[in-house]
PDB file of N, CA and C in Angstrom:
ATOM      1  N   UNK A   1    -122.274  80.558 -65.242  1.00  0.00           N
ATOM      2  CA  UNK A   1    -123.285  79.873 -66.008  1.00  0.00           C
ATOM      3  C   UNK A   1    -122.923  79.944 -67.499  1.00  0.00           C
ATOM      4  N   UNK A   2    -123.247  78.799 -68.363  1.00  0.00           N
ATOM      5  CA  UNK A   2    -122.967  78.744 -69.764  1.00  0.00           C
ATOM      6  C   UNK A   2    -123.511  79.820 -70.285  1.00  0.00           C
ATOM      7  N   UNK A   3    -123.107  80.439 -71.003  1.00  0.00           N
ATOM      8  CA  UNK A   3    -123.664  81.569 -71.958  1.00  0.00           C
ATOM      9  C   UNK A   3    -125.137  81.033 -73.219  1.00  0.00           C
ATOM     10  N   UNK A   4    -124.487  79.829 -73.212  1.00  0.00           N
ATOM     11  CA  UNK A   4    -125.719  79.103 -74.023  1.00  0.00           C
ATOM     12  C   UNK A   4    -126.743  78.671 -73.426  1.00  0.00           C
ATOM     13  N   UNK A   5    -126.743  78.130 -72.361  1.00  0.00           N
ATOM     14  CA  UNK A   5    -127.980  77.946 -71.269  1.00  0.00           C
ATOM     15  C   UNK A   5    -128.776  79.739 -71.594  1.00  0.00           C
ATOM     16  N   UNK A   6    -127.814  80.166 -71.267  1.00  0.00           N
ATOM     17  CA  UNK A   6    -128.623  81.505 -70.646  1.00  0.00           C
ATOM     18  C   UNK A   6    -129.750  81.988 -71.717  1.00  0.00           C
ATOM     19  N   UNK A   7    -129.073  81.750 -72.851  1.00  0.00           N
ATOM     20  CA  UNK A   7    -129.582  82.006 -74.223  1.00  0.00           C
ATOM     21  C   UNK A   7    -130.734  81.458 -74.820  1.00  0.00           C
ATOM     22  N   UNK A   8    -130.719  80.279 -74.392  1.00  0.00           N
ATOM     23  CA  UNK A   8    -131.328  79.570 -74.419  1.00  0.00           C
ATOM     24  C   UNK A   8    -132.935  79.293 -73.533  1.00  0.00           C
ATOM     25  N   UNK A   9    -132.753  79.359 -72.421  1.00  0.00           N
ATOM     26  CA  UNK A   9    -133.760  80.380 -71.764  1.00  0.00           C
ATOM     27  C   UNK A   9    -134.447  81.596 -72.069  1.00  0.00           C
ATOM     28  N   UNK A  10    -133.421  82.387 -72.570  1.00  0.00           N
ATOM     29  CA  UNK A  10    -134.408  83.808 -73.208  1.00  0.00           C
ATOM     30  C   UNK A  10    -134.714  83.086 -73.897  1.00  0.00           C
ATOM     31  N   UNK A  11    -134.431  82.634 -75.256  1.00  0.00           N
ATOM     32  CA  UNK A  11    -134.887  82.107 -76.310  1.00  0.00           C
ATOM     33  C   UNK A  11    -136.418  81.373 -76.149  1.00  0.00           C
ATOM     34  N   UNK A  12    -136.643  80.604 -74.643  1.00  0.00           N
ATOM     35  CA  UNK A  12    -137.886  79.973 -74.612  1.00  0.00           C
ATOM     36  C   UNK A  12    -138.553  80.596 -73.792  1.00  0.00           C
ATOM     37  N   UNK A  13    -138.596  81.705 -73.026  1.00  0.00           N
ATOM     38  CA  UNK A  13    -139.259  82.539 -72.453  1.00  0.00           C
ATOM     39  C   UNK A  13    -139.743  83.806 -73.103  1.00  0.00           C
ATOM     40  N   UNK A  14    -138.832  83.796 -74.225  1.00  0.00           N
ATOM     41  CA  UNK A  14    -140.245  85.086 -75.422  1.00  0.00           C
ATOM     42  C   UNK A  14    -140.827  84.387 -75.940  1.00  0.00           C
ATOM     43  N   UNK A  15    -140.655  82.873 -76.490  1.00  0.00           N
ATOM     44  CA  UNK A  15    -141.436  82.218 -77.190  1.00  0.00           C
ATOM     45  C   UNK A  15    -143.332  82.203 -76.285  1.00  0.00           C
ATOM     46  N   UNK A  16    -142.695  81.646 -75.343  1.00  0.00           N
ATOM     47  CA  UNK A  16    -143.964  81.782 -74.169  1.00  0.00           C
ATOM     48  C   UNK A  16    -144.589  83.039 -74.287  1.00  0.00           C
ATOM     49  N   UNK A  17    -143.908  84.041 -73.848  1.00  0.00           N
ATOM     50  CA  UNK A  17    -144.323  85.398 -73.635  1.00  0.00           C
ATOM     51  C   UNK A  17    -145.190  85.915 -74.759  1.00  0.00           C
ATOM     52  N   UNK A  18    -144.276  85.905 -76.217  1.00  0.00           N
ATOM     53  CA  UNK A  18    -145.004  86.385 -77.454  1.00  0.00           C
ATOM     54  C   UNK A  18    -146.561  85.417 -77.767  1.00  0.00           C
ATOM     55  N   UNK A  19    -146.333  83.830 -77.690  1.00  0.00           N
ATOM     56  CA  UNK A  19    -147.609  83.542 -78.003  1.00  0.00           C
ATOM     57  C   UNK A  19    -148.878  84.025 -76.795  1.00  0.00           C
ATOM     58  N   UNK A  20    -148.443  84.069 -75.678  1.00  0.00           N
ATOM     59  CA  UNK A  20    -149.244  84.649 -74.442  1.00  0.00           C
ATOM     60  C   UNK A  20    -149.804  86.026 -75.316  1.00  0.00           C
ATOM     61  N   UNK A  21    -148.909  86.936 -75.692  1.00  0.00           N
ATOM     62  CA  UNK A  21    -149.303  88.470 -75.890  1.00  0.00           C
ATOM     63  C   UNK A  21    -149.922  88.509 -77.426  1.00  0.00           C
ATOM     64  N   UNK A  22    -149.857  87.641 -78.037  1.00  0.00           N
ATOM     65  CA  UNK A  22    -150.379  87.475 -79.526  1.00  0.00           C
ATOM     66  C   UNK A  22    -151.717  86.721 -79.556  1.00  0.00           C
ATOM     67  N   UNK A  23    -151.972  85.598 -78.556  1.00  0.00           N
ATOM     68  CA  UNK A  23    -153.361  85.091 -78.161  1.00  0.00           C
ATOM     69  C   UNK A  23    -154.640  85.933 -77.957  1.00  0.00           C
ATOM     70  N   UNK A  24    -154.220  86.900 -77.118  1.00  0.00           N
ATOM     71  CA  UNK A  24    -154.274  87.635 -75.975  1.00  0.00           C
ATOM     72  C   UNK A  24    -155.094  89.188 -77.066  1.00  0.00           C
ATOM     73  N   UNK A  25    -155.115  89.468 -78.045  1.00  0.00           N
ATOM     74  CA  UNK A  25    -154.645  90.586 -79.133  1.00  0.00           C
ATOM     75  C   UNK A  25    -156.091  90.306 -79.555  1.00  0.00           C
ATOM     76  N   UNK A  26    -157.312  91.540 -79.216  1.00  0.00           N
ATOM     77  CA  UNK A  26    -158.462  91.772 -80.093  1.00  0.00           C
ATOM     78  C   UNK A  26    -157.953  91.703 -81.651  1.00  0.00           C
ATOM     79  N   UNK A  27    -159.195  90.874 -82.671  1.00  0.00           N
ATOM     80  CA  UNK A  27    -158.954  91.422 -83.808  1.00  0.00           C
ATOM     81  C   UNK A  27    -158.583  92.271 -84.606  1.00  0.00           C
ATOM     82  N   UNK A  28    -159.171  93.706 -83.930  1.00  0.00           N
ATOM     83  CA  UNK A  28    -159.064  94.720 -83.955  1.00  0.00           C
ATOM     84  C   UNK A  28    -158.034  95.658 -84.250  1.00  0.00           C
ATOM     85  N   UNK A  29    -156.835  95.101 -83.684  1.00  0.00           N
ATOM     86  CA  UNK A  29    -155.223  95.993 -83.758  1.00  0.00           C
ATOM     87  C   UNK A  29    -154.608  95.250 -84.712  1.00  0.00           C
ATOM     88  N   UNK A  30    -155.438  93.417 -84.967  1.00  0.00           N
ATOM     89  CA  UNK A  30    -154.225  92.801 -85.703  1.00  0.00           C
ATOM     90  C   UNK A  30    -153.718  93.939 -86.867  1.00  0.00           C
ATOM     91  N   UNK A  31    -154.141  94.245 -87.046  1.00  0.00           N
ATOM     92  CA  UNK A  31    -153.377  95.072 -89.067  1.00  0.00           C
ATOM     93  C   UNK A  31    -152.328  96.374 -87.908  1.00  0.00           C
ATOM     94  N   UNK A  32    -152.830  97.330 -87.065  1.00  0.00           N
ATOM     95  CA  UNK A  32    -151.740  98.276 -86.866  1.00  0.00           C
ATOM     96  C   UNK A  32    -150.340  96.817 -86.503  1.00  0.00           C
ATOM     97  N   UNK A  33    -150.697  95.868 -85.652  1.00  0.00           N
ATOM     98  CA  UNK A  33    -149.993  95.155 -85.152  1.00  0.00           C
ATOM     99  C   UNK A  33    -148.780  94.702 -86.299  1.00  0.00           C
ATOM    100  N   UNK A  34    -149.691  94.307 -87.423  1.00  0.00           N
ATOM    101  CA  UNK A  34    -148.756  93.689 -88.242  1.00  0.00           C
ATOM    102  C   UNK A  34    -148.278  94.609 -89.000  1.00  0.00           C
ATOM    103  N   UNK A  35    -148.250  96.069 -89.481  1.00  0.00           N
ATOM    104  CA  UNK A  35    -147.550  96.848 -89.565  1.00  0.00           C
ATOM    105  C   UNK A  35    -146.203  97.473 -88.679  1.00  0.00           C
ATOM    106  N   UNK A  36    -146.404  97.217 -87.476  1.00  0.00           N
ATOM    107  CA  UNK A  36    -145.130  97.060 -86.689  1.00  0.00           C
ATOM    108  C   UNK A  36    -144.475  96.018 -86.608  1.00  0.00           C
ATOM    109  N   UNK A  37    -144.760  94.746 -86.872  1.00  0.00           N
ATOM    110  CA  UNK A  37    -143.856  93.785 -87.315  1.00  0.00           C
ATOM    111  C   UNK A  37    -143.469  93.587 -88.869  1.00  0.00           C
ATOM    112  N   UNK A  38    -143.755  94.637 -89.522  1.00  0.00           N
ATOM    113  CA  UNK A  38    -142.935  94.649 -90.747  1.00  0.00           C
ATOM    114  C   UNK A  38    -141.862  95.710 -90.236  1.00  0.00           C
ATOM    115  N   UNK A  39    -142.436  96.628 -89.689  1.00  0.00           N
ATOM    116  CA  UNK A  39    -141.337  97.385 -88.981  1.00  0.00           C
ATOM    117  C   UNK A  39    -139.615  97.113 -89.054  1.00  0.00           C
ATOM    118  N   UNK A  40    -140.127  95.779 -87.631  1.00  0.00           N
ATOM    119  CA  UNK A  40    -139.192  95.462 -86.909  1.00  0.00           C
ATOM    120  C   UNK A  40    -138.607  94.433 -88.446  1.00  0.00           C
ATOM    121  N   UNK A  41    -139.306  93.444 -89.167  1.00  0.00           N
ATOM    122  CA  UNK A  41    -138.579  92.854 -89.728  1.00  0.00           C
ATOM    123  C   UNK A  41    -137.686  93.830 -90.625  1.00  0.00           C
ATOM    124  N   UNK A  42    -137.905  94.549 -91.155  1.00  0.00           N
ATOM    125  CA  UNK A  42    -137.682  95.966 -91.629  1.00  0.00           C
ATOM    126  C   UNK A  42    -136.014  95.711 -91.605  1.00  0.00           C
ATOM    127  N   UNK A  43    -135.987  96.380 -89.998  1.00  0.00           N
ATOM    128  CA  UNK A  43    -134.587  96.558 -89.645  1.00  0.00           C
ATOM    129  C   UNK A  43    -134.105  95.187 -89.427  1.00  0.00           C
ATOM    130  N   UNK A  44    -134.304  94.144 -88.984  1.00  0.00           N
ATOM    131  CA  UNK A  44    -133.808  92.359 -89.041  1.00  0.00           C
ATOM    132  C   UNK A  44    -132.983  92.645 -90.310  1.00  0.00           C
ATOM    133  N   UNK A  45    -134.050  92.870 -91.672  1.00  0.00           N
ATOM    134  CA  UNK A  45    -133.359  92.973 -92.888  1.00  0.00           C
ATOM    135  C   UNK A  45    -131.965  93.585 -92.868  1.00  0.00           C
ATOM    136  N   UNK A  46    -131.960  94.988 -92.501  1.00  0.00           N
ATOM    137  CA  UNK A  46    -130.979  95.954 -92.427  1.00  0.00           C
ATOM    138  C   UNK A  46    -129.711  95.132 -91.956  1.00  0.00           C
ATOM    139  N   UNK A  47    -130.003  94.703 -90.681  1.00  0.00           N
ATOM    140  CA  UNK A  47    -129.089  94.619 -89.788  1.00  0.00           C
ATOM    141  C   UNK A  47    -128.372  92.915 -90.427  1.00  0.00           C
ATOM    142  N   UNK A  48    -129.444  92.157 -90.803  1.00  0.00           N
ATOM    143  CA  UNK A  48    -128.727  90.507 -91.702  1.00  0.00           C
ATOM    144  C   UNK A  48    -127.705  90.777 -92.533  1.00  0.00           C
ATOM    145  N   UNK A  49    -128.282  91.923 -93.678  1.00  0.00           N
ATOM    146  CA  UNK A  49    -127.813  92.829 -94.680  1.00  0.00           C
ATOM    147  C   UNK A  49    -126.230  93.167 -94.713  1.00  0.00           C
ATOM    148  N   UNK A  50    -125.678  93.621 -93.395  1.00  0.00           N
ATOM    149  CA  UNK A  50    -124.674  93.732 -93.143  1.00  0.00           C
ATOM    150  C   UNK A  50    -124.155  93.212 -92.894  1.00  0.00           C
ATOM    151  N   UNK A  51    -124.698  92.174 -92.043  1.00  0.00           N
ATOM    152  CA  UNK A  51    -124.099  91.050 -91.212  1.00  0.00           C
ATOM    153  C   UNK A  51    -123.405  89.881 -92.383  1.00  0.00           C
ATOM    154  N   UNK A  52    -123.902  89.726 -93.505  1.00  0.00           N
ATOM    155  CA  UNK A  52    -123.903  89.479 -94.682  1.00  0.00           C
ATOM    156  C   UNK A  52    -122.287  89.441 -95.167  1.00  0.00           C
ATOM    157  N   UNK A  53    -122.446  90.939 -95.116  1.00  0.00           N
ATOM    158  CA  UNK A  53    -121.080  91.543 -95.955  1.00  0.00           C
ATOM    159  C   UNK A  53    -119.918  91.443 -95.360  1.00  0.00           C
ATOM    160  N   UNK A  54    -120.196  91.416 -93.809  1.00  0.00           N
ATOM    161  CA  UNK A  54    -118.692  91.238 -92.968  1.00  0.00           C
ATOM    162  C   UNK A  54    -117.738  89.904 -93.744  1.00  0.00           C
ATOM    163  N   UNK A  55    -116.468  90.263 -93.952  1.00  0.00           N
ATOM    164  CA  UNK A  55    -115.734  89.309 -94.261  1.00  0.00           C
ATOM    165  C   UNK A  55    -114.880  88.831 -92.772  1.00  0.00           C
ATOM    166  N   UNK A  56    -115.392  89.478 -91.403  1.00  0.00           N
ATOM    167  CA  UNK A  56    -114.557  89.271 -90.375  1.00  0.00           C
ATOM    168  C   UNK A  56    -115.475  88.163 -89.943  1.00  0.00           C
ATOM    169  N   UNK A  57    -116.629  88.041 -90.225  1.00  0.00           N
ATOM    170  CA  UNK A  57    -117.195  86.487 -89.572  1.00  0.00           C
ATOM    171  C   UNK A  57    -116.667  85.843 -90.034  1.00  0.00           C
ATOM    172  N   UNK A  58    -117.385  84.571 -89.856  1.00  0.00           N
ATOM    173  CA  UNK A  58    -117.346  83.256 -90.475  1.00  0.00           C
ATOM    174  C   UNK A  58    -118.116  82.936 -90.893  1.00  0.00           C
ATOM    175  N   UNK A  59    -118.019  81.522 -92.360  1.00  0.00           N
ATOM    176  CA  UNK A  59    -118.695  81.376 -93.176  1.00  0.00           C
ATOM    177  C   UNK A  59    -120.285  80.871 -92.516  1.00  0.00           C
ATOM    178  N   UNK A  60    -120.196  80.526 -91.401  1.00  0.00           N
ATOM    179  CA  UNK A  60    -121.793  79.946 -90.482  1.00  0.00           C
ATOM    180  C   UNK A  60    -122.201  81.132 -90.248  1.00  0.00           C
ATOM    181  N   UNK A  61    -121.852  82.077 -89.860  1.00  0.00           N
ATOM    182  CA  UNK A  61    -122.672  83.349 -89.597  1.00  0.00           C
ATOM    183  C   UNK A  61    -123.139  84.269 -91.069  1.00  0.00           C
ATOM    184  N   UNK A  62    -121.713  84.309 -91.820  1.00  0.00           N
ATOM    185  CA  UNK A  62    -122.606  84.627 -92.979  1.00  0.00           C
ATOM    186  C   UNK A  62    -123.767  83.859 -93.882  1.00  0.00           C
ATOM    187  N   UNK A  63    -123.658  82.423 -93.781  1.00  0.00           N
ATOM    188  CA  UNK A  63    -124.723  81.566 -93.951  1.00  0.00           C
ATOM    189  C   UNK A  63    -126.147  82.346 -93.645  1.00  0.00           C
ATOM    190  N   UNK A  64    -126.195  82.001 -92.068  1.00  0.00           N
ATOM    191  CA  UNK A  64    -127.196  82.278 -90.931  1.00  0.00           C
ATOM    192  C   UNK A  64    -127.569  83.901 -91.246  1.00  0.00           C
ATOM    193  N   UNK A  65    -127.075  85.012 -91.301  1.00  0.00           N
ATOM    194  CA  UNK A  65    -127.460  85.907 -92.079  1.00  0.00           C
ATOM    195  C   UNK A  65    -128.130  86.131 -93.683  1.00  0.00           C
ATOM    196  N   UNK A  66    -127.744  85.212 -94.414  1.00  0.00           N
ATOM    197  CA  UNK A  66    -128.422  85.055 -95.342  1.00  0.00           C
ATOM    198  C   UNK A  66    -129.890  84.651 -95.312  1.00  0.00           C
ATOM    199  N   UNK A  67    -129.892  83.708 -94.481  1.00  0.00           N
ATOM    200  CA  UNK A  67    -130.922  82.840 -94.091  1.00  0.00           C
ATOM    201  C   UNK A  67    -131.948  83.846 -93.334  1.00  0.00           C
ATOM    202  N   UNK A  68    -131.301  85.086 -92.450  1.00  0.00           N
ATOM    203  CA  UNK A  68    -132.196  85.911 -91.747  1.00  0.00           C
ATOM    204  C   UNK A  68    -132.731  86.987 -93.396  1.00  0.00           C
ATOM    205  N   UNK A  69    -132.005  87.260 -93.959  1.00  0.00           N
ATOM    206  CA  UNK A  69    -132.521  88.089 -95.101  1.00  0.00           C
ATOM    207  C   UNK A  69    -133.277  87.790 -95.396  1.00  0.00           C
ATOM    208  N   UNK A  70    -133.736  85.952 -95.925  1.00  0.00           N
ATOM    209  CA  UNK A  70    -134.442  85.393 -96.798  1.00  0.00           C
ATOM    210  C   UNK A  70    -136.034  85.333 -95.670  1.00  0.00           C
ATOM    211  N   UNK A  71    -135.839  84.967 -94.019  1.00  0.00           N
ATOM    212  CA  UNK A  71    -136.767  84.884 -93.358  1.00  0.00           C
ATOM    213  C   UNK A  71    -137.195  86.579 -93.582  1.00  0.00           C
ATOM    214  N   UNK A  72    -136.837  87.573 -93.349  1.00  0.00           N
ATOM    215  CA  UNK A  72    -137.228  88.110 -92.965  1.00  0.00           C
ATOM    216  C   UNK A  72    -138.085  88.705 -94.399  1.00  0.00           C
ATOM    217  N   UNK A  73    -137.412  88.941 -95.107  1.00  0.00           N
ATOM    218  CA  UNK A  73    -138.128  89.517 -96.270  1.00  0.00           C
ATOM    219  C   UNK A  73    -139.482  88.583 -96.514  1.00  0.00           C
ATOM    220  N   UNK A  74    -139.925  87.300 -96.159  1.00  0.00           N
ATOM    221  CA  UNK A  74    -140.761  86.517 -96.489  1.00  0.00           C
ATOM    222  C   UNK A  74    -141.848  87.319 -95.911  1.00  0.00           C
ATOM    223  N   UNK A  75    -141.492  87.220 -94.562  1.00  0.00           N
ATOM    224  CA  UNK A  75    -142.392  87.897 -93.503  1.00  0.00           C
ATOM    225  C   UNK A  75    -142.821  89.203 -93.581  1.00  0.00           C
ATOM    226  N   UNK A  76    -141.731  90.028 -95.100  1.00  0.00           N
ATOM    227  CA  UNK A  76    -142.169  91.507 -94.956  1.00  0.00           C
ATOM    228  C   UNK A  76    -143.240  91.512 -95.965  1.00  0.00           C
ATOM    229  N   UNK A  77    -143.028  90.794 -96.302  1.00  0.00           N
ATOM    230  CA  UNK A  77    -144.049  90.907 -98.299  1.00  0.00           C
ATOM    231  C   UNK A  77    -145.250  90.250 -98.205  1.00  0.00           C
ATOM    232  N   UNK A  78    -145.160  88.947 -97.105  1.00  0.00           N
ATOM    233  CA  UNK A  78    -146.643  88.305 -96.308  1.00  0.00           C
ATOM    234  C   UNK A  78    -147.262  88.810 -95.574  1.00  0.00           C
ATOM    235  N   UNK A  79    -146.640  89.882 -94.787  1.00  0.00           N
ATOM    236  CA  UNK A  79    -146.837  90.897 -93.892  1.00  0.00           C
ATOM    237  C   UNK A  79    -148.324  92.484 -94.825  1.00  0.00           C
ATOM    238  N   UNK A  80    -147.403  92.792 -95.733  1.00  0.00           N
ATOM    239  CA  UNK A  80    -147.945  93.907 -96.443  1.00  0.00           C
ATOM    240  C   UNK A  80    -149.556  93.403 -97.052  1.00  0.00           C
ATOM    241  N   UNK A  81    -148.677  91.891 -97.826  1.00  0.00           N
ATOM    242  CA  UNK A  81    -150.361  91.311 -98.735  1.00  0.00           C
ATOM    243  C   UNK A  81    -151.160  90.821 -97.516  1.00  0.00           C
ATOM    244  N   UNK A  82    -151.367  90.599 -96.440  1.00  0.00           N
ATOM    245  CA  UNK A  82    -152.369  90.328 -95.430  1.00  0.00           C
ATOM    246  C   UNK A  82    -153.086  91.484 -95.164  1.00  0.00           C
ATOM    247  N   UNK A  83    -152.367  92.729 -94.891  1.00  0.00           N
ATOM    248  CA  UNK A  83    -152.623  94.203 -94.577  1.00  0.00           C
ATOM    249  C   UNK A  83    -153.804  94.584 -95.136  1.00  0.00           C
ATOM    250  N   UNK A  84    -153.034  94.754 -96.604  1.00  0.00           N
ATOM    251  CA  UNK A  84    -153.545  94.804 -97.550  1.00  0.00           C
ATOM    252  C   UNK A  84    -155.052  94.460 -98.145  1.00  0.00           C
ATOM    253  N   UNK A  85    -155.107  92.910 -97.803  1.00  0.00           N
ATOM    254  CA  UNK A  85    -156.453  92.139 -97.633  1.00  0.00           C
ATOM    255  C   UNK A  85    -157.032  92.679 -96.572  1.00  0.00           C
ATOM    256  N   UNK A  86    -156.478  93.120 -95.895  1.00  0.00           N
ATOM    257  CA  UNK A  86    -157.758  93.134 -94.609  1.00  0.00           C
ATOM    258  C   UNK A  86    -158.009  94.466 -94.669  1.00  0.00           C
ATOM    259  N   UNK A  87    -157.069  95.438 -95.227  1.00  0.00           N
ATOM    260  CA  UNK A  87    -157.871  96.640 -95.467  1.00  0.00           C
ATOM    261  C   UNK A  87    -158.698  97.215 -96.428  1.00  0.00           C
ATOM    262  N   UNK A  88    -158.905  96.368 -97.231  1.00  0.00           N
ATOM    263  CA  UNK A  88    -159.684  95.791 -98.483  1.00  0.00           C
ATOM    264  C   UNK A  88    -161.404  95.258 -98.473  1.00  0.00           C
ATOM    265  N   UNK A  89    -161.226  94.826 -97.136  1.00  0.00           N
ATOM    266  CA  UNK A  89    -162.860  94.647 -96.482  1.00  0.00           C
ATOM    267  C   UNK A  89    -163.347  96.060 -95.830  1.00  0.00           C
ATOM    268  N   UNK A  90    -162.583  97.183 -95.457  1.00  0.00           N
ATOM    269  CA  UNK A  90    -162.987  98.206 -95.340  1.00  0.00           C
ATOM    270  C   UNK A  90    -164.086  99.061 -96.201  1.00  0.00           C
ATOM    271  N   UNK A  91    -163.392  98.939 -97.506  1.00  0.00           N
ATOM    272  CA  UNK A  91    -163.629  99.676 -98.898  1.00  0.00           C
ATOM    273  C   UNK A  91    -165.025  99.416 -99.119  1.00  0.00           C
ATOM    274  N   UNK A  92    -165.136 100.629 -99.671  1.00  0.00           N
ATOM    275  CA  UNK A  92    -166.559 100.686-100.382  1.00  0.00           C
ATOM    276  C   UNK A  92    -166.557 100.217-101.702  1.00  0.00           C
ATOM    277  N   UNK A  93    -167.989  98.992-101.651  1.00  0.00           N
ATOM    278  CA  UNK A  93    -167.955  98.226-102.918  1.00  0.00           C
ATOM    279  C   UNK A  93    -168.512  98.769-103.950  1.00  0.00           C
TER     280      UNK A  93
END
């Protein structure tokens, strides 16, 4: 089987899966929730980061790593100021 088929399949079966398990999510956890997806973007960063610096890729992968730096950091800093807001309705006025 093509390696890209295959890939390609995972690729649309977390899509399914994650909006199923993100629908699915009392209000309640969203903020621990989105603290573990800064987490994970966290390390995305790390790992683009390097991916970055290799001079053994090629110029499309170092592209496409750049491009993961720039996604991911978006998501870390939109991530924190949402948090942030919502732990902000906690507080005593």
């Amino acid at each position: 089987m093509d390696p890209f088929i295959t890939s390609l399949v995972v690729f649309v079966l977390a899509i399914f899966i994650g909006f199923e398990l993100i629908t699915k999510v009392p209000s309640t956890l969203h903020t621990p929730l989105m603290s573990g997806s800064n987490a994970i973007s966290g390390i995305t960063i790390v790992g683009a980061m390097l991916c970055s610096y290799s001079e053994s890729l090629g110029s499309l992968a170092v592209i496409l790593a750049v491009a993961a730096v720039v996604f991911a950091t978006i998501n870390v800093v939109g991530g924190y100021v949402v948090t942030n807001r919502m732990l902000q309705m906690f507080r005593k006025k």
